[in-house]
N, C-alpha and C. Protein backbone atom coordinates (compact mmCIF):
# COMPACT_ATOMS: atom_id res chain seq x y z
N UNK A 1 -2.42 7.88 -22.36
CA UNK A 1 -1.41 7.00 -21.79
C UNK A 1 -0.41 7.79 -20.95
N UNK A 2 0.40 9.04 -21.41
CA UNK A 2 1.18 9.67 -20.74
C UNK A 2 0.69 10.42 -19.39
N UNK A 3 -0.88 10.41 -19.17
CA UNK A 3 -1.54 10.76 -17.78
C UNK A 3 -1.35 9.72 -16.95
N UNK A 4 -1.29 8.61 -17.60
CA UNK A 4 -1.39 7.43 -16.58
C UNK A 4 -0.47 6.79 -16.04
N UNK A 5 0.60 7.14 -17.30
CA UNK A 5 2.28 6.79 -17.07
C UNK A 5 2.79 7.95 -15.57
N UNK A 6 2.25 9.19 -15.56
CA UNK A 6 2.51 10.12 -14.92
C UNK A 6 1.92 9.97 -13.12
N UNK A 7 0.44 9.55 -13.86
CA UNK A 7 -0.10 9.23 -12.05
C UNK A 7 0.79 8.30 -11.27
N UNK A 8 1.05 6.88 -12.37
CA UNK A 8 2.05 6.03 -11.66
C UNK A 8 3.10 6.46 -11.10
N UNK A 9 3.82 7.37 -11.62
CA UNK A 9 5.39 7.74 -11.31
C UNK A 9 4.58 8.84 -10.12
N UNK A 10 3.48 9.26 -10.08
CA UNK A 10 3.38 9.55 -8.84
C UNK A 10 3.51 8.97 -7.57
N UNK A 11 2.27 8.04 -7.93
CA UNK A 11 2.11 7.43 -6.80
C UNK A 11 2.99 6.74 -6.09
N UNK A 12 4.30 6.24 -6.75
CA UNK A 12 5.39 5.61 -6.06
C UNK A 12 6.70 6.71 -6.22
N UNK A 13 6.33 8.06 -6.34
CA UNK A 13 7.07 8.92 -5.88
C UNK A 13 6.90 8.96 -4.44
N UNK A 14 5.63 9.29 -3.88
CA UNK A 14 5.09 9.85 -2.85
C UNK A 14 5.22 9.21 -1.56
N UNK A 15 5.72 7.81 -1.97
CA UNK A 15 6.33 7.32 -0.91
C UNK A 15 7.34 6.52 -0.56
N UNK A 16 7.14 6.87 0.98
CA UNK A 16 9.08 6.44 1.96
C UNK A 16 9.54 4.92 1.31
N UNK A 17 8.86 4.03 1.08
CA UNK A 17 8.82 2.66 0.52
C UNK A 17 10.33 3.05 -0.59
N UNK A 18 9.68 3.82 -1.84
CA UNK A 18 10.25 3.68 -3.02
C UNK A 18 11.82 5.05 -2.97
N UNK A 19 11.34 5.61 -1.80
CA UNK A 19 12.33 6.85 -1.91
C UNK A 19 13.86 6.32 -2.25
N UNK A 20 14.73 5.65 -1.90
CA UNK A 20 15.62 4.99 -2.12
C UNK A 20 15.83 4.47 -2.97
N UNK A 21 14.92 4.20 -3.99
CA UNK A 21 15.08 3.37 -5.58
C UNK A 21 15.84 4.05 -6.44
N UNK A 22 17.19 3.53 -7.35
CA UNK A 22 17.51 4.84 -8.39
C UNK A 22 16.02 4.54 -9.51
N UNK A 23 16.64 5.49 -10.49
CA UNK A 23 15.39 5.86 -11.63
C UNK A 23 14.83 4.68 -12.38
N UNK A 24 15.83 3.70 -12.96
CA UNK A 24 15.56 2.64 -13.29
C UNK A 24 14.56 1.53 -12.82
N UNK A 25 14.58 1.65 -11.48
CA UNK A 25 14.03 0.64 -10.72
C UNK A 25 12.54 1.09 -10.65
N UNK A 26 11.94 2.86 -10.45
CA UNK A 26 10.79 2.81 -10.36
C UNK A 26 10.64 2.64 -11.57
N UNK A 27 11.01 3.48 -12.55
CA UNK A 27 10.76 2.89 -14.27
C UNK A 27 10.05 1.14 -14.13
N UNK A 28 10.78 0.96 -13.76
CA UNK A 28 10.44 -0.86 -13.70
C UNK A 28 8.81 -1.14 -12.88
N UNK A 29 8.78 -0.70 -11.70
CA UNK A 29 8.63 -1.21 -10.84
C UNK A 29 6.63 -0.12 -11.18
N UNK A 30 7.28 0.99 -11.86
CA UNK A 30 5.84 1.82 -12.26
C UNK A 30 5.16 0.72 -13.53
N UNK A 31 5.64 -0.23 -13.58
CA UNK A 31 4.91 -1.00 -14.86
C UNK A 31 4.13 -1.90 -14.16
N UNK A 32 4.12 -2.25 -12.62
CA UNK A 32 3.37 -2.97 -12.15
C UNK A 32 2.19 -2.59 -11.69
N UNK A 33 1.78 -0.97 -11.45
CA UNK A 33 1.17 -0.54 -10.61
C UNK A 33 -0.47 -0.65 -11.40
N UNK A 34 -1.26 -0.75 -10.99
CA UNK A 34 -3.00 -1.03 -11.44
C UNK A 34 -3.41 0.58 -10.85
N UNK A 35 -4.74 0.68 -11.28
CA UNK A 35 -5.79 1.45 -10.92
C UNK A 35 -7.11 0.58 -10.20
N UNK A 36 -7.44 1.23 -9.22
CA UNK A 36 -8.91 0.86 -8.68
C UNK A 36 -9.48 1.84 -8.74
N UNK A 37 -10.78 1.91 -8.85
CA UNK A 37 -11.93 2.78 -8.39
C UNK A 37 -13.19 2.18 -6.87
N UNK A 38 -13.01 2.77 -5.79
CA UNK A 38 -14.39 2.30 -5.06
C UNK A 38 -14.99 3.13 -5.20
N UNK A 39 -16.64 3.47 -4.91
CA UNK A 39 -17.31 4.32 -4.80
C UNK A 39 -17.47 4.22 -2.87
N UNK A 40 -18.18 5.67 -2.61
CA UNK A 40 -17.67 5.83 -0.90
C UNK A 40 -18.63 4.68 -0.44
N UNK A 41 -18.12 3.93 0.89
CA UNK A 41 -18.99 2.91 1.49
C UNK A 41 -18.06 1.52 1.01
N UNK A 42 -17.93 1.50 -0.18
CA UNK A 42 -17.24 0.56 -0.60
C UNK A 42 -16.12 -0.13 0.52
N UNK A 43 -15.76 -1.31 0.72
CA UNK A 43 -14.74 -2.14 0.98
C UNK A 43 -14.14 -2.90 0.32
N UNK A 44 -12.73 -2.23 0.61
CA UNK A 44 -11.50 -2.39 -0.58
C UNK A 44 -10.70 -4.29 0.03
N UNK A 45 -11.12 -4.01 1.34
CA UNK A 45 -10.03 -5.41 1.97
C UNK A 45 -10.87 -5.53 3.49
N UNK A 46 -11.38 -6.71 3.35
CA UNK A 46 -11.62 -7.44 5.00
C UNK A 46 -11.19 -7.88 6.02
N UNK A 47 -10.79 -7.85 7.00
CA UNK A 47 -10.47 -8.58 7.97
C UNK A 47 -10.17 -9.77 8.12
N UNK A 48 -8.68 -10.24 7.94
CA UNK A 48 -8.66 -11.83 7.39
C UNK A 48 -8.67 -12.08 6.12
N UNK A 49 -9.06 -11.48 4.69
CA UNK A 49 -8.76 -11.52 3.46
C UNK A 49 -7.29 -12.04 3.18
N UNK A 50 -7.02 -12.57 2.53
CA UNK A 50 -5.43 -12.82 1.73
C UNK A 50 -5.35 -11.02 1.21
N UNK A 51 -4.00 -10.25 1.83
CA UNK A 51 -3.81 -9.37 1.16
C UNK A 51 -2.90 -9.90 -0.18
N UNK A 52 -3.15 -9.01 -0.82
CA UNK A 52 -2.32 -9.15 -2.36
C UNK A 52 -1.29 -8.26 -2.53
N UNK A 53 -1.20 -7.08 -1.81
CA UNK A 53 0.03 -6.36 -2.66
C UNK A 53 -0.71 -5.23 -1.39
N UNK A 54 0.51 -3.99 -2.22
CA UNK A 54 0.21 -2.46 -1.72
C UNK A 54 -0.90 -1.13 -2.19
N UNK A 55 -1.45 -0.95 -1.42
CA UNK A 55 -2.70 0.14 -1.49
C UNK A 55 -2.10 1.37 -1.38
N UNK A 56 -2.56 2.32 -2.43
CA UNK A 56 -1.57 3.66 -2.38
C UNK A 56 -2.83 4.74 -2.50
N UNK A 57 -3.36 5.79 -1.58
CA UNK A 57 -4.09 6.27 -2.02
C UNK A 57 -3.89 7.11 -2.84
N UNK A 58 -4.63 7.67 -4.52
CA UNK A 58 -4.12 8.50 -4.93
C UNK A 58 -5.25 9.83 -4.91
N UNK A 59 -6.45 9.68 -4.57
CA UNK A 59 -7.44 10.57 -4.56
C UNK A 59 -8.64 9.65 -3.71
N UNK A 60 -9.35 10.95 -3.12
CA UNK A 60 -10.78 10.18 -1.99
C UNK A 60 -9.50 10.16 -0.71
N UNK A 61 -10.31 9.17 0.27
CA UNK A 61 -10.12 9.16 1.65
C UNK A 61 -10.79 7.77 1.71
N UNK A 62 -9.44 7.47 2.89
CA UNK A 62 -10.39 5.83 3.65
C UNK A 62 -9.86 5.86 4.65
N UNK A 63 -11.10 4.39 5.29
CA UNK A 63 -10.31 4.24 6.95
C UNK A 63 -9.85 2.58 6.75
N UNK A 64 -8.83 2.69 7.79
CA UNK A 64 -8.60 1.33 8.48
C UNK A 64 -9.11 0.98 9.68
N UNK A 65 -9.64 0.01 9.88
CA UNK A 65 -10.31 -0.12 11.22
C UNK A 65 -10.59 -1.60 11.40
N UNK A 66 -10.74 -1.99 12.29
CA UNK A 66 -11.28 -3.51 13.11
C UNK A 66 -12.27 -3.67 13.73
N UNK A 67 -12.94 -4.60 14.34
CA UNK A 67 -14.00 -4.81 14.93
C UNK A 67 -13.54 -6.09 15.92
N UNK A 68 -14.18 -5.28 17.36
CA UNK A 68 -13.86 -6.97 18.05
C UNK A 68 -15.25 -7.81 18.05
N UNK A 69 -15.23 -8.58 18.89
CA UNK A 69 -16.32 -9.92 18.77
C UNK A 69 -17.09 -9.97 18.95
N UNK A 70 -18.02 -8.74 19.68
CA UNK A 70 -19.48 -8.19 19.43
C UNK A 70 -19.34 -7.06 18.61
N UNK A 71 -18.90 -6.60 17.61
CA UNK A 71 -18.90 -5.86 16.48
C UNK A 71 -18.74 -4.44 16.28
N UNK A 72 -18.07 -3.86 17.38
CA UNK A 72 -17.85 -2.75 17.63
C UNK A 72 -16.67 -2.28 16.97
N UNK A 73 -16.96 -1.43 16.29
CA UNK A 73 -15.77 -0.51 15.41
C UNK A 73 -14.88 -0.05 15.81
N UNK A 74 -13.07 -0.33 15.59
CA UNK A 74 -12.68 0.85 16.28
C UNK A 74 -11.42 1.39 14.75
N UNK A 75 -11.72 2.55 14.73
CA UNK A 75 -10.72 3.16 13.69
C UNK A 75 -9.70 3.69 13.93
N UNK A 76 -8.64 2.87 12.95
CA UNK A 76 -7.01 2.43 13.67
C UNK A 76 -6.65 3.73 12.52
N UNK A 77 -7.24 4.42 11.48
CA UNK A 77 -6.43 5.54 11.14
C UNK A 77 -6.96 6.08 9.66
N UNK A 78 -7.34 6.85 9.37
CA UNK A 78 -7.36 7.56 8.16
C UNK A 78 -6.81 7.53 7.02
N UNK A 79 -6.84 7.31 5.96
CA UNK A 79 -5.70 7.60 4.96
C UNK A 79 -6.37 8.70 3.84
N UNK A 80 -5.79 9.45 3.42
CA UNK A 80 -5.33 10.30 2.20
C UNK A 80 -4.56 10.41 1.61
N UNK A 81 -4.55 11.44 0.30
CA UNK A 81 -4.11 11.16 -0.48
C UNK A 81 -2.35 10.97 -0.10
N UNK A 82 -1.61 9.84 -1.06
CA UNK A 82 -0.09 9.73 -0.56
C UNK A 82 -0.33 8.36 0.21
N UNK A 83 -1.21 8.15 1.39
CA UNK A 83 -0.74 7.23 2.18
C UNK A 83 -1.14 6.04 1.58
N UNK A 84 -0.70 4.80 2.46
CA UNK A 84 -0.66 3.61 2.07
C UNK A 84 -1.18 2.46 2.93
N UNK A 85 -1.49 1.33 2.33
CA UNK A 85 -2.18 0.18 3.77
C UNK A 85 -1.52 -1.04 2.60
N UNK A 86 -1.10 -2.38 3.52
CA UNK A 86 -0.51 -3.49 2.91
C UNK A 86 0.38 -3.25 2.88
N UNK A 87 1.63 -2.99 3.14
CA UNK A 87 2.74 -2.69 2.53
C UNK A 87 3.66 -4.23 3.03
N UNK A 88 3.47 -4.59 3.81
CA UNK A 88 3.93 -5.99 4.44
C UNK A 88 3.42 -6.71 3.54
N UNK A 89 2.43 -6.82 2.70
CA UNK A 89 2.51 -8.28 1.28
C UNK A 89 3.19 -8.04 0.68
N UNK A 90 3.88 -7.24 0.17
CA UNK A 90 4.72 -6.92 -0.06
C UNK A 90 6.20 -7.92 -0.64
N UNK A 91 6.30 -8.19 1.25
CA UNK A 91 7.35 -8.84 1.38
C UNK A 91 7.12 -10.29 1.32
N UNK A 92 5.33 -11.00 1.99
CA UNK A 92 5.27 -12.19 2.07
C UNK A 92 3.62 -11.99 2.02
N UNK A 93 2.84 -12.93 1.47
CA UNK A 93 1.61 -13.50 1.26
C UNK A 93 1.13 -13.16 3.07
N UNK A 94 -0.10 -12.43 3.50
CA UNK A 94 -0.61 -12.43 4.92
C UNK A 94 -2.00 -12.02 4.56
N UNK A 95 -2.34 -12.78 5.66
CA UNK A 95 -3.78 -11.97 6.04
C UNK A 95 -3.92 -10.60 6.64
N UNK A 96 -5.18 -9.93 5.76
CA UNK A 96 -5.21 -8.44 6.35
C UNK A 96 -5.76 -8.43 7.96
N UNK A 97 -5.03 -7.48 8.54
CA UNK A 97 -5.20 -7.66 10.28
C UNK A 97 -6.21 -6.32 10.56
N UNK A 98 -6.60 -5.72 9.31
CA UNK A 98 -7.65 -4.86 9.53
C UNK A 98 -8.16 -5.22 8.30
N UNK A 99 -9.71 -4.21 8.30
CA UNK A 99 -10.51 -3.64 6.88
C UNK A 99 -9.74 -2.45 6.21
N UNK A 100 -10.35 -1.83 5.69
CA UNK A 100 -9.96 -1.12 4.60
C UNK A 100 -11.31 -0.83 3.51
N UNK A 101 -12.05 0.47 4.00
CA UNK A 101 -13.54 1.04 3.27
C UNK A 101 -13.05 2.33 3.44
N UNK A 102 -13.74 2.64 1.34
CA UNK A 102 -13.63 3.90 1.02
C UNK A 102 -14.57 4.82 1.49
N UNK A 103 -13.88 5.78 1.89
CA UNK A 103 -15.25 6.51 2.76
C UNK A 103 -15.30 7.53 1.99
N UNK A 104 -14.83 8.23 0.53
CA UNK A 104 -15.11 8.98 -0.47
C UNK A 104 -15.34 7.93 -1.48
N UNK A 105 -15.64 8.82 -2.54
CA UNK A 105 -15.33 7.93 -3.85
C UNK A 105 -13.50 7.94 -3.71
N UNK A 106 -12.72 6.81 -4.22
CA UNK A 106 -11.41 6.55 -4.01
C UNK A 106 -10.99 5.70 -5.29
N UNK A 107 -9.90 6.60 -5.68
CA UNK A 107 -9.08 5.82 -6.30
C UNK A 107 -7.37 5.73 -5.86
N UNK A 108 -7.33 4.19 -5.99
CA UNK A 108 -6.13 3.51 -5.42
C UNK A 108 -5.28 3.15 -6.51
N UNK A 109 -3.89 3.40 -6.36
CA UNK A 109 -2.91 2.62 -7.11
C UNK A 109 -2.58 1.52 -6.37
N UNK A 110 -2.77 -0.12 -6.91
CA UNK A 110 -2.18 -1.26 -6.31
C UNK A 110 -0.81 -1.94 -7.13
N UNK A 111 -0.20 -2.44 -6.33
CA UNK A 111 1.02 -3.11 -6.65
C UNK A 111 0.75 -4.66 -6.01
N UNK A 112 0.33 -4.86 -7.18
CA UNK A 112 1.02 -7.16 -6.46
C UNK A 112 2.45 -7.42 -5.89
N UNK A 113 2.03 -7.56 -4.49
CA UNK A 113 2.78 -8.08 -3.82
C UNK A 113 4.04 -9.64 -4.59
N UNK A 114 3.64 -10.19 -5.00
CA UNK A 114 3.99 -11.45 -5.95
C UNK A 114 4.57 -10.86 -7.37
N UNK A 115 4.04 -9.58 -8.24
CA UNK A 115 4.77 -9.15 -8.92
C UNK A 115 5.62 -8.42 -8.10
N UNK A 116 5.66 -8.07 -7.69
CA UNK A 116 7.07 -7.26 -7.13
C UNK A 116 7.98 -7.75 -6.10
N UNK A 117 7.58 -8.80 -5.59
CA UNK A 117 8.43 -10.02 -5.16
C UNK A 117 9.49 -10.36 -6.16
N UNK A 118 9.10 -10.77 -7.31
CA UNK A 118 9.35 -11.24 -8.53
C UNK A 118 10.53 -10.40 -8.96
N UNK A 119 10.85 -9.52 -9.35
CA UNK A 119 10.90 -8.24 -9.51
C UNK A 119 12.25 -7.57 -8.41
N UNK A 120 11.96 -8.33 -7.47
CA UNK A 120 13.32 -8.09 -6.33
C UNK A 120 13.99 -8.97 -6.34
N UNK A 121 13.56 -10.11 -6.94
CA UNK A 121 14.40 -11.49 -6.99
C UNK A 121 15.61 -11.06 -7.47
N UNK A 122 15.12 -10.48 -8.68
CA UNK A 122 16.40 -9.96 -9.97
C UNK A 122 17.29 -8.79 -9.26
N UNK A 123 16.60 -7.69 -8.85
CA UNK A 123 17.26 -6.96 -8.14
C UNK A 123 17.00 -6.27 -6.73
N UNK A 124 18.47 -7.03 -5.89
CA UNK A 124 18.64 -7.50 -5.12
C UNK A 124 19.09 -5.90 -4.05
N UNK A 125 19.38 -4.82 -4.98
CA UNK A 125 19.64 -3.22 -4.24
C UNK A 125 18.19 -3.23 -3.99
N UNK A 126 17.49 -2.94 -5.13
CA UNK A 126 16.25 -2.90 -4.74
C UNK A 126 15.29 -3.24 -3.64
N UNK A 127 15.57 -4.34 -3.51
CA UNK A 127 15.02 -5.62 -2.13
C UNK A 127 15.69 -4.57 -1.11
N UNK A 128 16.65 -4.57 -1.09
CA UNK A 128 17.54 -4.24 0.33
C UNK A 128 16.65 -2.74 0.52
N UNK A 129 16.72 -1.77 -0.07
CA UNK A 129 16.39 -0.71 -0.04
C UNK A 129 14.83 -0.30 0.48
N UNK A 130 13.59 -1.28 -0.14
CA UNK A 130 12.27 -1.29 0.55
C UNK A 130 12.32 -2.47 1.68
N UNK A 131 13.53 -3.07 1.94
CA UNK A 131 13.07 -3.69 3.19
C UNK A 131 13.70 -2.91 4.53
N UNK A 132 14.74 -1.74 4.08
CA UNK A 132 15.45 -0.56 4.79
C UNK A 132 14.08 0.35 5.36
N UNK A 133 13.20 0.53 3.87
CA UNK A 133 12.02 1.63 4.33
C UNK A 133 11.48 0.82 5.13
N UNK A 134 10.53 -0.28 5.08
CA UNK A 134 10.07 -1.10 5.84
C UNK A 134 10.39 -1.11 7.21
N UNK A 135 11.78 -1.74 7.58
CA UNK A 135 12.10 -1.59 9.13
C UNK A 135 12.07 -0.28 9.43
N UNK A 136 12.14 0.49 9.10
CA UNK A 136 11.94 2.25 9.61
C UNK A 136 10.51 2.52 9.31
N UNK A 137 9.50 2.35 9.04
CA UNK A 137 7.90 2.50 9.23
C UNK A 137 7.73 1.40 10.50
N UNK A 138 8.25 0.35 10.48
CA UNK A 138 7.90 -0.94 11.95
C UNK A 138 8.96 -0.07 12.92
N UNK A 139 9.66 0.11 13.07
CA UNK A 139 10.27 1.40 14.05
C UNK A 139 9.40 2.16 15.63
N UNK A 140 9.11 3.11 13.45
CA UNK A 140 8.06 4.31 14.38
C UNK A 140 6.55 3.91 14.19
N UNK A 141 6.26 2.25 14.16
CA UNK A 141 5.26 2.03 14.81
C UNK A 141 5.30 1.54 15.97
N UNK A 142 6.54 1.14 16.32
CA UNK A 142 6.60 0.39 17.53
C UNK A 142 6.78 2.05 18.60
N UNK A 143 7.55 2.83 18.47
CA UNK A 143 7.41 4.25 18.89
C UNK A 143 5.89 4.80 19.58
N UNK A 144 5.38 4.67 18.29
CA UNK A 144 3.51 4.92 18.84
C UNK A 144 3.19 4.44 19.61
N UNK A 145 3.48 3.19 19.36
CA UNK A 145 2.68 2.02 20.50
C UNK A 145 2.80 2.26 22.22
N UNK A 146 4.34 2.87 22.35
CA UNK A 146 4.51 2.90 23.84
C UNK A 146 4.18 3.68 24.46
């Protein structure tokens, strides 16, 4: 149990999202977090799926990527270990605007979007604080873009 208590408090160490939380709040907020396993090839989230929550990689490698309308691949970015995909269900119920396939064997820490909705209702620093990280990741994506 104390390995698993530990991966958690990793995985929402490791990122900009939670950096701003005092101790209490990840305490809290590490009680929501799940384990996945894919094996490589696997697809974790489709194109258009209802996302559910946040994808945290904690070991393996994946891509994000799309396909347009004759089926051609294009890969929008890599993730390893630390990074993250979903982080916008987060805030509100959406469809995923990419895929999401493990291209190692991968294991993911997830967070329900709806539990942790839940969860900000009550506290309201909290809310303010991952919707602070939030507009500063939409930022310096809008940065990239130009």
């Amino acid at each position: 149990m104390l390995r698993c208590d530990l991966c958690k408090r990793n995985c929402l160490g490791a990122l900009p999202l939670f950096k701003g939380l005092n101790t209490t709040d990840i305490q809290e907020i590490k009680e929501l977090v799940h384990h996945r396993i894919y094996q490589r090839g696997e697809m974790v989230v489709h194109e258009g799926d209802q996302l559910s929550g946040l994808y945290i990689v904690e070991s393996g490698q994946a891509k994000v990527f799309t396909q347009n309308a004759q089926g051609k691949e294009y890969t929008l970015r890599l993730l390893q270990v630390g990074d993250f995909y979903g982080e916008l269900a987060l805030v509100a119920p959406m469809s995923a605007s990419s895929s999401l396939q493990a291209l190692t064997p991968l294991k993911l820490c997830t967070i329900d979007g709806q539990e942790l909705r839940h969860y900000l209702l009550a506290h309201p620093t909290a809310a303010l604080s991952i919707l602070e990280a939030l507009a500063t990741r939409l930022r310096q994506s809008e940065r990239l873009t130009k």
